[in-house]
Protein backbone atom coordinates (compact mmCIF):
# COMPACT_ATOMS: atom_id res chain seq x y z
CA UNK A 1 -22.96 43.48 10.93
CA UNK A 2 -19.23 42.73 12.74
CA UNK A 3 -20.56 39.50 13.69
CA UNK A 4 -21.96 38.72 9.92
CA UNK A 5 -18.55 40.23 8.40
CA UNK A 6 -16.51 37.32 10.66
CA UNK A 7 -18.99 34.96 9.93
CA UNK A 8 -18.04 35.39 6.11
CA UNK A 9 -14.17 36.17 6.67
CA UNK A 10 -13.94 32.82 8.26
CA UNK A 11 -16.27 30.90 5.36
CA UNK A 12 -13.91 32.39 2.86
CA UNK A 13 -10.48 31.03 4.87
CA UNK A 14 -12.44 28.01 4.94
CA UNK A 15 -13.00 27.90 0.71
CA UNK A 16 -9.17 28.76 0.71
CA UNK A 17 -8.25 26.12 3.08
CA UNK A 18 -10.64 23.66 1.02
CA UNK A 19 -9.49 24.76 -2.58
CA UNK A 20 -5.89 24.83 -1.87
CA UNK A 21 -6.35 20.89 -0.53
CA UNK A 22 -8.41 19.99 -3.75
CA UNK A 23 -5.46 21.83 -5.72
CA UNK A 24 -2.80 19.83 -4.13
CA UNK A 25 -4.30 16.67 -5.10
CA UNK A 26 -5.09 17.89 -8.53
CA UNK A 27 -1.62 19.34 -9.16
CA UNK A 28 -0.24 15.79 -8.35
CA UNK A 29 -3.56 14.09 -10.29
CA UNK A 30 -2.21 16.13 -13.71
CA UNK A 31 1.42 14.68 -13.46
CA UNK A 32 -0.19 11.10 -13.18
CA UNK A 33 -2.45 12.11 -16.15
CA UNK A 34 0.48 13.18 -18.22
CA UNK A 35 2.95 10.45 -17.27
CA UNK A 36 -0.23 8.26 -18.90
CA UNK A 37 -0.38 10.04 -21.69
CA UNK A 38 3.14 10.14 -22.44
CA UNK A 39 3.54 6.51 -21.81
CA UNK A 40 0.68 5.65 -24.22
CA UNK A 41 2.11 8.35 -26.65
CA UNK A 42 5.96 6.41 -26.56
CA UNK A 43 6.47 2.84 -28.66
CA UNK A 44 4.86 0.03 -26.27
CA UNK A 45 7.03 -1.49 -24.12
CA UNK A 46 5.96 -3.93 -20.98
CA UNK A 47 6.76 -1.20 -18.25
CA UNK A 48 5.58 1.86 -20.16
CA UNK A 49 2.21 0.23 -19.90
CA UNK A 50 2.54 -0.36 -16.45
CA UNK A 51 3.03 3.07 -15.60
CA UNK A 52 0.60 4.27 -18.30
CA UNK A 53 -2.44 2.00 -16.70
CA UNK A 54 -1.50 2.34 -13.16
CA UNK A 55 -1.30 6.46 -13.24
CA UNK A 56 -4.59 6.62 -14.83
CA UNK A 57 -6.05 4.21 -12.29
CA UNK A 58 -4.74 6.94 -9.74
CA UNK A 59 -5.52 9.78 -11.75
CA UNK A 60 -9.53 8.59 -11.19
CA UNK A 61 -8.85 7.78 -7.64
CA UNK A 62 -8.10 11.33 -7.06
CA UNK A 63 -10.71 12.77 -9.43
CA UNK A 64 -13.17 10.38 -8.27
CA UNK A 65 -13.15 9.58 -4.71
CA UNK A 66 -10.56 11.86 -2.97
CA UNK A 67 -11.39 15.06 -4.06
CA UNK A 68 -15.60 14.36 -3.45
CA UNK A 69 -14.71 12.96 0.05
CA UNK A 70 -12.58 16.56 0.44
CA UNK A 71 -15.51 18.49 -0.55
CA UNK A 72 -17.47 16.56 1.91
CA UNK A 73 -15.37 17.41 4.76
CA UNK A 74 -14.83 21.00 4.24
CA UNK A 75 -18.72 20.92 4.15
CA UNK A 76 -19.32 18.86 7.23
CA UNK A 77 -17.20 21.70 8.73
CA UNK A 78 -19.12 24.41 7.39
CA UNK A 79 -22.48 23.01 8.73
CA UNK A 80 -21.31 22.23 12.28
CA UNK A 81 -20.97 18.54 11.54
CA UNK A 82 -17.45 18.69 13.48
CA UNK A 83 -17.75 19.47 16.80
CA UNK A 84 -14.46 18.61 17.19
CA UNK A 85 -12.80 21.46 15.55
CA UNK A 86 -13.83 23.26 18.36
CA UNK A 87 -10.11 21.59 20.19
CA UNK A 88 -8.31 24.14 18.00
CA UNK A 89 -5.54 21.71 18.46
CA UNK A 90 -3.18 22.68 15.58
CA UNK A 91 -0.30 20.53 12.90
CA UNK A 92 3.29 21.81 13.56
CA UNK A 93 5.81 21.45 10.59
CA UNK A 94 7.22 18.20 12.74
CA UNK A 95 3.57 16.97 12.35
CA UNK A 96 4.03 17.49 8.67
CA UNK A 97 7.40 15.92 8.45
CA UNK A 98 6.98 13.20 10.53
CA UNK A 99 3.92 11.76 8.51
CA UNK A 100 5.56 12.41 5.11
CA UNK A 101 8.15 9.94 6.57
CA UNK A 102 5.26 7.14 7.48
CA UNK A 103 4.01 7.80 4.35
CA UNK A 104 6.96 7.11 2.13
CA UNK A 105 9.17 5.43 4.22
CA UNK A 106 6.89 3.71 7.37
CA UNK A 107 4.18 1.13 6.72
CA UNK A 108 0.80 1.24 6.10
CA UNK A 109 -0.24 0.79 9.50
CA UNK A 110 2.29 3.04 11.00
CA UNK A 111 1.05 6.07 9.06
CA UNK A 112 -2.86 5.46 9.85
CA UNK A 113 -1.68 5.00 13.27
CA UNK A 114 0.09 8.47 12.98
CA UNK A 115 -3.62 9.95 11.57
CA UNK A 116 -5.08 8.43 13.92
CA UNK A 117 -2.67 9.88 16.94
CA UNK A 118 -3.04 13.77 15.80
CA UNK A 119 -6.85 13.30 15.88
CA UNK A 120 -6.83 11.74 19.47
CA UNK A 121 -4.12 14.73 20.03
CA UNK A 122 -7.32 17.12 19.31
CA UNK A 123 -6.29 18.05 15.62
CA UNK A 124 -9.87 18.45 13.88
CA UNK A 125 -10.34 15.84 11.47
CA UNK A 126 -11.50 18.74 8.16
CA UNK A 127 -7.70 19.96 9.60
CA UNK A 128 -6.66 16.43 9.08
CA UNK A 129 -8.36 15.86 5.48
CA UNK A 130 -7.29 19.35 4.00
CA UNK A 131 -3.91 19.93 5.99
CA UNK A 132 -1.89 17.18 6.81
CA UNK A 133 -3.00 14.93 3.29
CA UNK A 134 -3.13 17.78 1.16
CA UNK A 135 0.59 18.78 2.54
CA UNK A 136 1.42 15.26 1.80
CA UNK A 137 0.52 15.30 -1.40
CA UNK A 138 1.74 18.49 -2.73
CA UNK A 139 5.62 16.81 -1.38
CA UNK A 140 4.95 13.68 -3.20
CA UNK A 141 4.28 15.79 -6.18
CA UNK A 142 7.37 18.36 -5.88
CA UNK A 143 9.66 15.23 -4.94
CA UNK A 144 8.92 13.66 -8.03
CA UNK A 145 9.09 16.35 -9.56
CA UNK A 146 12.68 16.47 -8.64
CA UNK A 147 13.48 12.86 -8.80
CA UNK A 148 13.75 12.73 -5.03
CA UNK A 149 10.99 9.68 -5.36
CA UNK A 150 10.18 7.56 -7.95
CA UNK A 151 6.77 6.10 -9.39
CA UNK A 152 6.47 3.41 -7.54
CA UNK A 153 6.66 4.97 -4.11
CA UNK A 154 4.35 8.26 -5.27
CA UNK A 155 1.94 5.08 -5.78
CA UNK A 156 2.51 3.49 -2.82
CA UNK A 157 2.45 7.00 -0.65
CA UNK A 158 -1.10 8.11 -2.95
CA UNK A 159 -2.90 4.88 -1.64
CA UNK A 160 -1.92 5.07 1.90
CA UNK A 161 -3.31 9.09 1.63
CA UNK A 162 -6.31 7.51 -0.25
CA UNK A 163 -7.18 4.90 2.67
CA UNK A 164 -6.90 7.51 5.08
CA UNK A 165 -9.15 10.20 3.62
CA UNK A 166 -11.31 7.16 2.95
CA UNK A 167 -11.33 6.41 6.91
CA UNK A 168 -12.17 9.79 7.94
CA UNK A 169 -14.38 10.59 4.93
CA UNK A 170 -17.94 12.14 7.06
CA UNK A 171 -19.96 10.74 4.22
CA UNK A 172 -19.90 7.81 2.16
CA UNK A 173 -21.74 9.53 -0.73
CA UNK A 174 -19.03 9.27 -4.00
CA UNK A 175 -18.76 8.18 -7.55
CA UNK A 176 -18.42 4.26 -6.33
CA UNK A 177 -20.97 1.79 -5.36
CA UNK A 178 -21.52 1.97 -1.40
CA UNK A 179 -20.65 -0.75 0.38
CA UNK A 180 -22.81 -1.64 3.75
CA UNK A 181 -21.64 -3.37 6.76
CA UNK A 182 -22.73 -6.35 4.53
CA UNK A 183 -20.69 -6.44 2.08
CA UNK A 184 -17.90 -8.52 1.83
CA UNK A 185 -13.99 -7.72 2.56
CA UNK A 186 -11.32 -8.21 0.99
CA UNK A 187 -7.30 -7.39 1.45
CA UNK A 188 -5.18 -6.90 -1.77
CA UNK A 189 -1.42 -6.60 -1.18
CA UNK A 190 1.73 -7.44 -3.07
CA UNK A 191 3.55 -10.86 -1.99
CA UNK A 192 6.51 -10.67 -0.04
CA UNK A 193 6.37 -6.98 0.20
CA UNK A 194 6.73 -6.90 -4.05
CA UNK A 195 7.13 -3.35 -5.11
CA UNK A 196 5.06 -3.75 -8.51
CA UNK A 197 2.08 -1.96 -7.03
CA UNK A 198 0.12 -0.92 -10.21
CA UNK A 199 -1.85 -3.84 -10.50
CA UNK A 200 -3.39 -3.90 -6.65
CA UNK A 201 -4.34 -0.26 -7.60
CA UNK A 202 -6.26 -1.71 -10.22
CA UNK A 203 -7.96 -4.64 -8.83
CA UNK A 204 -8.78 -2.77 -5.84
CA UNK A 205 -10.76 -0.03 -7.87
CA UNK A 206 -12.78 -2.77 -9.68
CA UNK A 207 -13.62 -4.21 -6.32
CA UNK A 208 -14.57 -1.04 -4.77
CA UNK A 209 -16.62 -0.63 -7.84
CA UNK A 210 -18.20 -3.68 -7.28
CA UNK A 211 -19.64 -2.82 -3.76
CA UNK A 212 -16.83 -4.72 -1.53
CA UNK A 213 -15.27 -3.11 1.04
CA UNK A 214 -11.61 -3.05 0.45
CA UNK A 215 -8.14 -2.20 2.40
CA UNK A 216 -5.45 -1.74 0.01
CA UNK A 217 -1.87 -2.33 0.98
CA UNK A 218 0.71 -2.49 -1.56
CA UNK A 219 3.98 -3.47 -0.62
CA UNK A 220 3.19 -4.11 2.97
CA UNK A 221 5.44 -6.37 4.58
CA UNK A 222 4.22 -9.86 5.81
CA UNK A 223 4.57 -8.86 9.53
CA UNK A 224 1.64 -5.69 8.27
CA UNK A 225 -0.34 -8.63 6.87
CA UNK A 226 0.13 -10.82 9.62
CA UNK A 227 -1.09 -7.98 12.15
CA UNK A 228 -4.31 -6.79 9.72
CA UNK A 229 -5.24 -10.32 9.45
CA UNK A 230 -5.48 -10.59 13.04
CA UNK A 231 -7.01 -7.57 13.89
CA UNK A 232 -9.82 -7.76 11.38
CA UNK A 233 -12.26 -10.32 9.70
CA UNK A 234 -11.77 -10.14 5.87
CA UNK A 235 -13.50 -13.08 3.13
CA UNK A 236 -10.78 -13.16 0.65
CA UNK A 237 -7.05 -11.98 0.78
CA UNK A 238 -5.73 -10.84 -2.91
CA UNK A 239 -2.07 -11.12 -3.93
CA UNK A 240 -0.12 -10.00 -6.60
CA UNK A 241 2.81 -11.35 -7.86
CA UNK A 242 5.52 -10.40 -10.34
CA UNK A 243 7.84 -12.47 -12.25
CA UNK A 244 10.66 -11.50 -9.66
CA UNK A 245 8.84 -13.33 -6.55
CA UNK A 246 9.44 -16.72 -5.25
CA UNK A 247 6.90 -19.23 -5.08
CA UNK A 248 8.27 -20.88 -2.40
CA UNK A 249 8.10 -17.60 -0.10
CA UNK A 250 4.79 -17.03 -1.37
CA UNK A 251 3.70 -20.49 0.08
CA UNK A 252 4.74 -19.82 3.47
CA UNK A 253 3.09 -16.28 3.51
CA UNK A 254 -0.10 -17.55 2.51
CA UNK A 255 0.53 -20.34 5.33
CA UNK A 256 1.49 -18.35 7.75
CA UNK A 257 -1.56 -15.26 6.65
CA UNK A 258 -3.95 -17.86 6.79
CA UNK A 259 -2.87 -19.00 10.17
CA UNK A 260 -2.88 -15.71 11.75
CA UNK A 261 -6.46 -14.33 9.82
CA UNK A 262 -9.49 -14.33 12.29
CA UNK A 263 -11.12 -15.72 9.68
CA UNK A 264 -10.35 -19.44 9.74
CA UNK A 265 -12.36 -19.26 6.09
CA UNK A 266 -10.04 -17.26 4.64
CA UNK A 267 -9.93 -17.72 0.93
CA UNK A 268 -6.91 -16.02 -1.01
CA UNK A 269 -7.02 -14.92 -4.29
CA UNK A 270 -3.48 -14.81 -6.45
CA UNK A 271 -2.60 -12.78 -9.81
CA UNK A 272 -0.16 -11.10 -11.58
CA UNK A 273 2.69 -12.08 -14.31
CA UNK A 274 3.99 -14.93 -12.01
CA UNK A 275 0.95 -17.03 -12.21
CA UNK A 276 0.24 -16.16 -15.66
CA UNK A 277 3.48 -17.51 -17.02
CA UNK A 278 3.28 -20.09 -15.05
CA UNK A 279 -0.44 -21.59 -14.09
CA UNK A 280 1.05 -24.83 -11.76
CA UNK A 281 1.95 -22.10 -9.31
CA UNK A 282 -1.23 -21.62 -8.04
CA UNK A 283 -1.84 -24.84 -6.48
CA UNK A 284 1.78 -24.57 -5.31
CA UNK A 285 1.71 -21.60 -3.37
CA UNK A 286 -1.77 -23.05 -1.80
CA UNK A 287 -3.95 -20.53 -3.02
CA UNK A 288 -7.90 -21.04 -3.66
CA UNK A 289 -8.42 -19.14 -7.02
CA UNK A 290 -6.08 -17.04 -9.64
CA UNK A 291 -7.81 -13.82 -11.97
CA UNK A 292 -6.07 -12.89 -15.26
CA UNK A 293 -7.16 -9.65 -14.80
CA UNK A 294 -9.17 -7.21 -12.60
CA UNK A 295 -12.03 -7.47 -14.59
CA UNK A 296 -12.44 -10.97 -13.73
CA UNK A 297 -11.07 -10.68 -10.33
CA UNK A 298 -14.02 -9.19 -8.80
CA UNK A 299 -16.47 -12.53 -9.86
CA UNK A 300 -14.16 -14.78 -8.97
CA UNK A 301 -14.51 -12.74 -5.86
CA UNK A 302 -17.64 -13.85 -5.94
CA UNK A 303 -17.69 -17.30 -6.57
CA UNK A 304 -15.13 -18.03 -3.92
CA UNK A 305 -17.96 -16.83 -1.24
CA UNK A 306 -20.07 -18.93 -2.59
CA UNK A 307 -18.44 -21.88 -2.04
CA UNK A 308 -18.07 -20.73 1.56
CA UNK A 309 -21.56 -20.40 2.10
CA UNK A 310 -22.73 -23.80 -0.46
CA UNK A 311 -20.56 -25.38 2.62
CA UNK A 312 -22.05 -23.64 5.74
């Protein structure tokens, strides 16, 4: 009977740990929900309906794939799918601190390299998943709360949690199409580091949707590009642009991307308010294809690879 009455004091700390991750990312999930509604609610202006479609586009992220992959872990845990919790190793507040910093502040790379660190350090990956990401997102939420961040980099933070959990998700069984070792890859970023994020959220949701496999990083730097490029074969690159970017820079990052990519069949994909205002861009910055919108991003997607393969 002792043995039984651990056995469901611990199941219950686990539900708390668990429910108190899921509320995190809800609490911060119901902010993006009513900055949406509020912007939709307001007279229509350009940014307004930035914000209104890229918070709802996070909104579902959370709803839909972070909070299933959360529920996942916590029950990999429960059924003895982590051996590895067994390390006990355990977060400190520095732990805490230091990754908020990555988050907001760091790169992309720099704060999956940080995940990645604590798990070699023996932190269990549910402790991962439901403490360090949930903690993360519960600051994001309080410092926007008190205008300590703005919307952009609560986006930018959100997706780098999102890619993680998506990493380090035990299962692959959510609300989106899985992808397969098959499927192809694709990289959406902002040019030149641009800090209008909403519409990579976007795109990259439609894509995921669509069955690719996708690695999201808005407003990575080129140098972040330059290194995922290297490191990893992706079909198409996807950039976004905004009216505030120069073409001329955006030529020699896609030079200089291509160069670096291990895939010397690279095709990149542009979009955003530069090229739409101004179509002879496209050709000018050396990319292989533009989409208007997300919608039609993913099938031009599409037909890019198939002009790879008509050629192999």
């Amino acid at each position: 009977m002792r043995q039984s009455g651990q056995g469901l004091r611990s199941r219950t700390e686990n539900n708390q740990t668990r429910d108190s991750a899921i509320s995190a990312f809800l609490s911060l999930g119901e902010r993006l929900k009513a900055l949406a509604e509020r912007s939709q609610a307001e007279p229509p202006q350009k940014f307004d309906t930035q914000y209104a479609t890229g918070a709802s586009a996070l909104f579902n992220t959370i709803e839909g794939e972070i909070i299933p992959r959360l529920m996942l872990a916590h029950r990999g845990a429960l059924s003895g799918a982590e051996p590895e919790k067994l390390s006990g190793e355990k977060l400190t507040e520095q732990d805490h601190q230091e990754f908020l910093q990555y988050i907001l502040h760091g790169s992309a790379t720099s704060a999956r390299q940080h995940a990645e660190m604590l798990l070699k350090r023996g932190v269990p990956r549910e402790d991962l998943l439901l403490g360090l990401l949930a903690e993360a997102a519960r600051k994001l939420g309080e410092m926007w709360e008190q205008d300590l961040c703005d919307f952009t980099e609560v986006t930018i933070g959100l997706c780098r949690l999102h890619e993680i959990v998506r990493k380090n998700s035990p299962d692959k069984q959510h609300s989106i199409p899985q992808s397969s070792s098959a499927s192809p890859r694709i990289l959406l970023a902002t040019a030149c580091g641009d800090q209008h994020v909403f519409g990579v959220v976007i795109v990259a949701d439609f894509f995921r949707r669509a069955g690719w496999r996708v690695s999201s990083e808005p407003g990575a730097t080129e140098a972040e590009l330059v290194e995922i490029l290297a490191e990893r074969h992706f079909d198409v690159l996807g950039l976004s642009a905004a009216c505030g970017v120069i073409a001329d820079d955006i030529a020699g990052e896609i030079k200089n991307l291509r160069s670096a990519s291990s895939n010397k069949d690279l095709k990149v994909l542009v979009g955003g308010r530069l090229f739409l205002e101004d179509s002879e861009l496209i050709e000018k910055v050396g990319a292989d294809a533009f989409a208007g919108d997300a919608r039609s991003a993913t099938e031009i997607g599409q037909n890019l690879l198939a002009a790879v393969s008509a050629h192999c």
